[in-house]
Protein backbone atom coordinates (compact mmCIF):
# COMPACT_ATOMS: atom_id res chain seq x y z
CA UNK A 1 134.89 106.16 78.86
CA UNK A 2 137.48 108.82 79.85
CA UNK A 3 140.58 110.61 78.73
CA UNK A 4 143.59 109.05 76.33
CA UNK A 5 146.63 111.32 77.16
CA UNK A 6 149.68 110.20 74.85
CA UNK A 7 153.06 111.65 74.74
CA UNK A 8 154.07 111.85 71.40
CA UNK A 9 157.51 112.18 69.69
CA UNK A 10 157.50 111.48 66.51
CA UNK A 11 158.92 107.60 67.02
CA UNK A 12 159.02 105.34 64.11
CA UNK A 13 155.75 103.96 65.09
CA UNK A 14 153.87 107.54 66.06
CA UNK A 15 155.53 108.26 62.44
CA UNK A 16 154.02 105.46 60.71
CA UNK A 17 150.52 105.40 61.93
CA UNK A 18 150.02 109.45 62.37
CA UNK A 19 148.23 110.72 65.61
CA UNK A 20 144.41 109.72 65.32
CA UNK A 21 145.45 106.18 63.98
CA UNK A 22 148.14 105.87 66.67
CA UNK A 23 145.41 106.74 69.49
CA UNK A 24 142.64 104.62 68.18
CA UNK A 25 144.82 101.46 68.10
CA UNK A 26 145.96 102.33 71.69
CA UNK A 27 142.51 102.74 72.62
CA UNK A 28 141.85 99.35 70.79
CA UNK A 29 144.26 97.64 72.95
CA UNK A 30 143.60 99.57 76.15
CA UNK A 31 139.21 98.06 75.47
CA UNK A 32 141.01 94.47 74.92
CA UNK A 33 143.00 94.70 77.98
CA UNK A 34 140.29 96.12 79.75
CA UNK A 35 138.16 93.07 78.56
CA UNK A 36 140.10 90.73 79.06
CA UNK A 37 140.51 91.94 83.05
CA UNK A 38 137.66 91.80 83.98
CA UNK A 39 136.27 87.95 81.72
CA UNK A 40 134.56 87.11 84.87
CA UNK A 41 132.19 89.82 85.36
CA UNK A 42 131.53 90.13 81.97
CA UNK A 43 130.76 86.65 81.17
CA UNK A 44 128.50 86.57 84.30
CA UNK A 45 125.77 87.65 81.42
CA UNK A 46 125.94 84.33 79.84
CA UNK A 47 128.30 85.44 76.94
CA UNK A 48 131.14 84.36 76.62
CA UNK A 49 133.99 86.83 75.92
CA UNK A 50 135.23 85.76 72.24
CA UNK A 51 130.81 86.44 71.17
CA UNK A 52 131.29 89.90 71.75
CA UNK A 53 130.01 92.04 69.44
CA UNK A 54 131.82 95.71 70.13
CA UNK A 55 130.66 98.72 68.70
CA UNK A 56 133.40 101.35 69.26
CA UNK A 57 134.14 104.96 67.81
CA UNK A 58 136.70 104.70 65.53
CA UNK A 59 138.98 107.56 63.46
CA UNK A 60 137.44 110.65 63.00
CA UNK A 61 134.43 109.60 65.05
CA UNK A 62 133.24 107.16 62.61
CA UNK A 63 131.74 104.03 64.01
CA UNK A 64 134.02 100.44 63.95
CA UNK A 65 131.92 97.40 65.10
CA UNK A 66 134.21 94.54 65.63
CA UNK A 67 133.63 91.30 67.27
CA UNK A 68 136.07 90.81 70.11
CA UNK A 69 138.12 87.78 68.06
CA UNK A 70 138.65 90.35 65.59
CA UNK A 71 139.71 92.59 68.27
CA UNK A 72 142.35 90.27 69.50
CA UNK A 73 143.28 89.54 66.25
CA UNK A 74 143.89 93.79 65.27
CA UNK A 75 145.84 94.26 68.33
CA UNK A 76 148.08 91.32 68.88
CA UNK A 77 150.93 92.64 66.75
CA UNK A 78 150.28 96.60 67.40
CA UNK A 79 150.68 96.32 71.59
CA UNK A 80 154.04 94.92 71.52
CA UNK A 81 155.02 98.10 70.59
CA UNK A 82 158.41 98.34 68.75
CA UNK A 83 162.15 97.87 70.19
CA UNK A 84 162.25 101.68 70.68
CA UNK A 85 159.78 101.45 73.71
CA UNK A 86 162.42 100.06 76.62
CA UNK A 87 164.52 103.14 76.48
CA UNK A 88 162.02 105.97 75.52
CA UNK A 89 161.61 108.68 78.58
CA UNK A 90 157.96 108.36 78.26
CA UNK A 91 157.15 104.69 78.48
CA UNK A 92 158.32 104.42 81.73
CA UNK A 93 160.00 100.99 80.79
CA UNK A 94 157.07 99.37 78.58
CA UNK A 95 155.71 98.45 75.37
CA UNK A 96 152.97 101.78 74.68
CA UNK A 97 154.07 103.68 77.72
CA UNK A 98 153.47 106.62 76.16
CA UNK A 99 150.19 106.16 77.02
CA UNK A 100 147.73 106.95 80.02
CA UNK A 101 144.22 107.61 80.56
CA UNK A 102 141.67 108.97 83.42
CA UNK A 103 138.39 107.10 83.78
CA UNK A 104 135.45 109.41 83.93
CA UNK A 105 133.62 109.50 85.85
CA UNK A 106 136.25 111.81 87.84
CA UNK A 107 135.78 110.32 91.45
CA UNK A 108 134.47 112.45 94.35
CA UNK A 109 137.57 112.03 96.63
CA UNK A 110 140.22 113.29 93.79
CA UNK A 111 137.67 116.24 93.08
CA UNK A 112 137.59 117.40 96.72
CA UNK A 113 141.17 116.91 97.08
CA UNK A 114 142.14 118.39 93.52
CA UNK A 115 140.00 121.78 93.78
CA UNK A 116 141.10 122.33 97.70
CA UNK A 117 144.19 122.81 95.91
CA UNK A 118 143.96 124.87 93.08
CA UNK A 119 142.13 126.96 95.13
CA UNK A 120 144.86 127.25 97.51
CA UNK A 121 147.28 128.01 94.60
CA UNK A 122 145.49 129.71 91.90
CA UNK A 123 146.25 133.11 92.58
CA UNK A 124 149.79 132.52 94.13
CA UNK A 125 152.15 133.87 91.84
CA UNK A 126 154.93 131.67 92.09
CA UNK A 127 152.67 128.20 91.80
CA UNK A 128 152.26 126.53 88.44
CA UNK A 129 148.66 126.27 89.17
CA UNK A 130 148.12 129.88 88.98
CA UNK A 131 149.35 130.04 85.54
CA UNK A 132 146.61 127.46 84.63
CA UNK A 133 144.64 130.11 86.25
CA UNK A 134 145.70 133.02 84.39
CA UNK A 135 145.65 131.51 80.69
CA UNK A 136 143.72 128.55 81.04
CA UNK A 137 140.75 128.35 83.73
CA UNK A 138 139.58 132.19 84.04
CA UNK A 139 138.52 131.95 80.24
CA UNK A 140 137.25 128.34 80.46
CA UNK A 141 134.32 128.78 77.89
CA UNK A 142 130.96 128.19 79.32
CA UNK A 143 129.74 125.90 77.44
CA UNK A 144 132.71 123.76 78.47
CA UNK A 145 131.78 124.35 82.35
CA UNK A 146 128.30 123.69 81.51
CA UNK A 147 128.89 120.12 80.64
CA UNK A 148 131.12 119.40 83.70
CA UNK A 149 128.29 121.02 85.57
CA UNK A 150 125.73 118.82 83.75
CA UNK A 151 126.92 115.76 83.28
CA UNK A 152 127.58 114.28 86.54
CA UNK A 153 126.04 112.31 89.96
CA UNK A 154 123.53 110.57 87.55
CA UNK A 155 124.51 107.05 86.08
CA UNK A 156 128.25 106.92 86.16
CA UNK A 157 130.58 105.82 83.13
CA UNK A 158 127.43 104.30 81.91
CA UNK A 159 124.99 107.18 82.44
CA UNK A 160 127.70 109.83 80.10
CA UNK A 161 128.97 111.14 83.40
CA UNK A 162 132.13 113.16 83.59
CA UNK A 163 132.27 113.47 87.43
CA UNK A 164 131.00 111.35 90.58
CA UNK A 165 129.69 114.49 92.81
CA UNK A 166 126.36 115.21 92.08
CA UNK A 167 126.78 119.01 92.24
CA UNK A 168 130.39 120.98 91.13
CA UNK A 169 132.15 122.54 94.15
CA UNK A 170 132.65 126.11 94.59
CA UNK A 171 134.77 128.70 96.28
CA UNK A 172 135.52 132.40 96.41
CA UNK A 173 139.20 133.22 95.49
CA UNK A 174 140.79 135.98 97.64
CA UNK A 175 140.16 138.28 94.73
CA UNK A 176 137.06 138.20 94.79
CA UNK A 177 136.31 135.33 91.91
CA UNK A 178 134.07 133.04 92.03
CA UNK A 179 135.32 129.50 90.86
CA UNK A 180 133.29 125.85 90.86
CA UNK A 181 135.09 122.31 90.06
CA UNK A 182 133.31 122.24 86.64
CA UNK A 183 135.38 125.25 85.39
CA UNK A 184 138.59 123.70 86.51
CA UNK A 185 138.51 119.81 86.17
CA UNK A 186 137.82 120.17 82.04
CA UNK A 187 141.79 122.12 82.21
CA UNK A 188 143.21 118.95 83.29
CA UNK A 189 142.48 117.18 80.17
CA UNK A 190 143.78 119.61 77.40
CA UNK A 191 146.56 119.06 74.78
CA UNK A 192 150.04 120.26 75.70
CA UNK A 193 151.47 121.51 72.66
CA UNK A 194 154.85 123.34 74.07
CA UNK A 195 157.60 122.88 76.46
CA UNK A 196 156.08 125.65 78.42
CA UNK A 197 153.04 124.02 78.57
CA UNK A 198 154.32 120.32 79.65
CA UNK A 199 156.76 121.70 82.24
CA UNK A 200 153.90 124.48 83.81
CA UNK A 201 151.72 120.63 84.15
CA UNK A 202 154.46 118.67 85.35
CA UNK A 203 155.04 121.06 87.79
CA UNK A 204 151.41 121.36 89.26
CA UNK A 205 150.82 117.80 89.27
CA UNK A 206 153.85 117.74 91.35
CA UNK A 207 152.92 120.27 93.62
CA UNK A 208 149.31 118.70 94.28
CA UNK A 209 150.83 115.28 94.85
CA UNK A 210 152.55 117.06 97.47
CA UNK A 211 149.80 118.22 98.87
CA UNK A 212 147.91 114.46 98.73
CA UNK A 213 151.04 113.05 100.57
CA UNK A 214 150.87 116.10 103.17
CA UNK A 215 147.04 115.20 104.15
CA UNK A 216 147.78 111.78 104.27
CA UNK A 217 144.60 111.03 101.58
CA UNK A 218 144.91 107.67 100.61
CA UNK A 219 145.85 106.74 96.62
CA UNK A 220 143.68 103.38 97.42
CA UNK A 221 140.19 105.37 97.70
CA UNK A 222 140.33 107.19 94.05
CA UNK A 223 141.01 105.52 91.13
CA UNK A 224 141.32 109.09 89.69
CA UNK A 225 143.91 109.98 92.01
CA UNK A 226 145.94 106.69 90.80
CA UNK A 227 145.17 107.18 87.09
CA UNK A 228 146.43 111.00 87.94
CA UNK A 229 149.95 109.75 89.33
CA UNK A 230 150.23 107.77 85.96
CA UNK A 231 149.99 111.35 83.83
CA UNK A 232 152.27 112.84 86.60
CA UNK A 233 155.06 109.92 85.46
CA UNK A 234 154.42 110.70 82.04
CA UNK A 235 154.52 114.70 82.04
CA UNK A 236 157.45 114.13 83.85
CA UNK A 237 159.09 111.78 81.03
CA UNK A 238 157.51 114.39 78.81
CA UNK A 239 159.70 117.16 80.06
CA UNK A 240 163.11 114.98 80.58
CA UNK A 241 162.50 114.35 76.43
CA UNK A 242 161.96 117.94 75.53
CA UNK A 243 165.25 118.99 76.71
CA UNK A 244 166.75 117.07 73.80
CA UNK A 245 163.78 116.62 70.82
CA UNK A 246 160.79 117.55 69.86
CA UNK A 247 158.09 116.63 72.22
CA UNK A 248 154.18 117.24 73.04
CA UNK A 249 151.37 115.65 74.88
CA UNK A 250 148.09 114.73 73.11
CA UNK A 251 144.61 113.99 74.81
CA UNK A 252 142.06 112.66 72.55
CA UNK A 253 138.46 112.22 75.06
């Protein structure tokens, strides 16, 4: 459970397949992978890997059940990607690098670390954060923060959660405005449609993995923070591409 976040361009493959068909086939082969990672635990049941029956959300929502054979079988030719993969900015030199994801739940050490931040930027006019602010996070709708205020500290992935903490964090902004964790976290997994948009999120990633390195927090305790450099590499391929074709970023939960 978590986040896909694809940068798409309109290759012959993104062309062929369209966007939901594109992202449930990388999903596909990111569950496989995933699978496949981690036989040992999952065989410790007494199943073996290839009895698997997987019931997974396919286009448009719609259920797909597939046993993991047929898995295998659906993905083998899709995730060596095509020949246009080793050169494009946002694949980062492989096969389906235009694609990334962030586990949920959102770990407690990237959630400290991430709201310190914004809060620390969000009404600084020159920071890319407080643009977020401005268009983004001051009209999160509340039924939006409700869920990232709900929906955590109770059972993990497993249990629906979107974030470790038990409880969202909260601050007062030197205006005055009061701001939790569960109004903010939801505005890092939105759909960049515009250059604008791609180069204000390239540029706040950047400037909060500059303020990671600065307190020394280490990338080995959050898997969140690690999944986040990922989406930093690929905003930043993101905006190298836009300067000569069409580009966007697409998140699909």
């Amino acid at each position: 459970m978590g986040a896909d976040i694809i940068g798409w361009r309109a290759c012959p493959l993104q062309q062929e397949l369209g966007e939901d068909r594109f992202a449930l086939e990388l999903k596909l082969v990111a569950v496989r992978d995933g699978l496949e990672e981690s036989r040992e635990q999952v065989e410790q049941s007494g199943k073996k890997l290839e009895e698997l029956q997987l019931n997974l959300c396919g286009a448009g929502a719609e259920p797909l059940a597939l046993p993991f054979p047929d898995l295998v079988t659906r993905t083998d030719g899709f995730r060596q990607g095509i020949a246009e993969c080793d050169t494009c900015p946002l694949a980062n030199h492989k096969r389906l690098g235009c694609y990334r994801s962030v586990s949920y739940p959102v770990d407690a050490v990237f959630e400290r670390l991430f709201f310190e931040f914004y809060v620390g930027q969000a009404e600084e006019e020159s920071k890319a954060a407080s643009v977020v602010h401005r268009f983004i996070v001051s009209g999160m709708p509340e039924e939006v923060a409700a869920l990232w205020t709900e929906r955590r500290g109770k059972g993990g992935a497993l249990g629906g959660d979107l974030a470790e903490l038990p409880e969202p964090l909260a601050a007062t902004l030197p205006s005055g405005q009061s701001l939790t964790s569960a109004q903010v976290l939801p505005a890092l997994f939105l759909p960049l449609p515009t250059f604008e948009a791609i180069q204000t999120y390239a540029l706040m990633w950047t400037d909060f993995l500059g303020f990671v390195i600065d307190h020394g927090a280490p990338f080995d305790a959050s898997l969140t923070l690690r999944e986040g450099l990922q989406v930093h590499l690929l905003l930043a391929g993101a905006l190298e591409l836009c300067a000569t074709s069409p580009c966007s970023v697409l998140v699909r939960p």
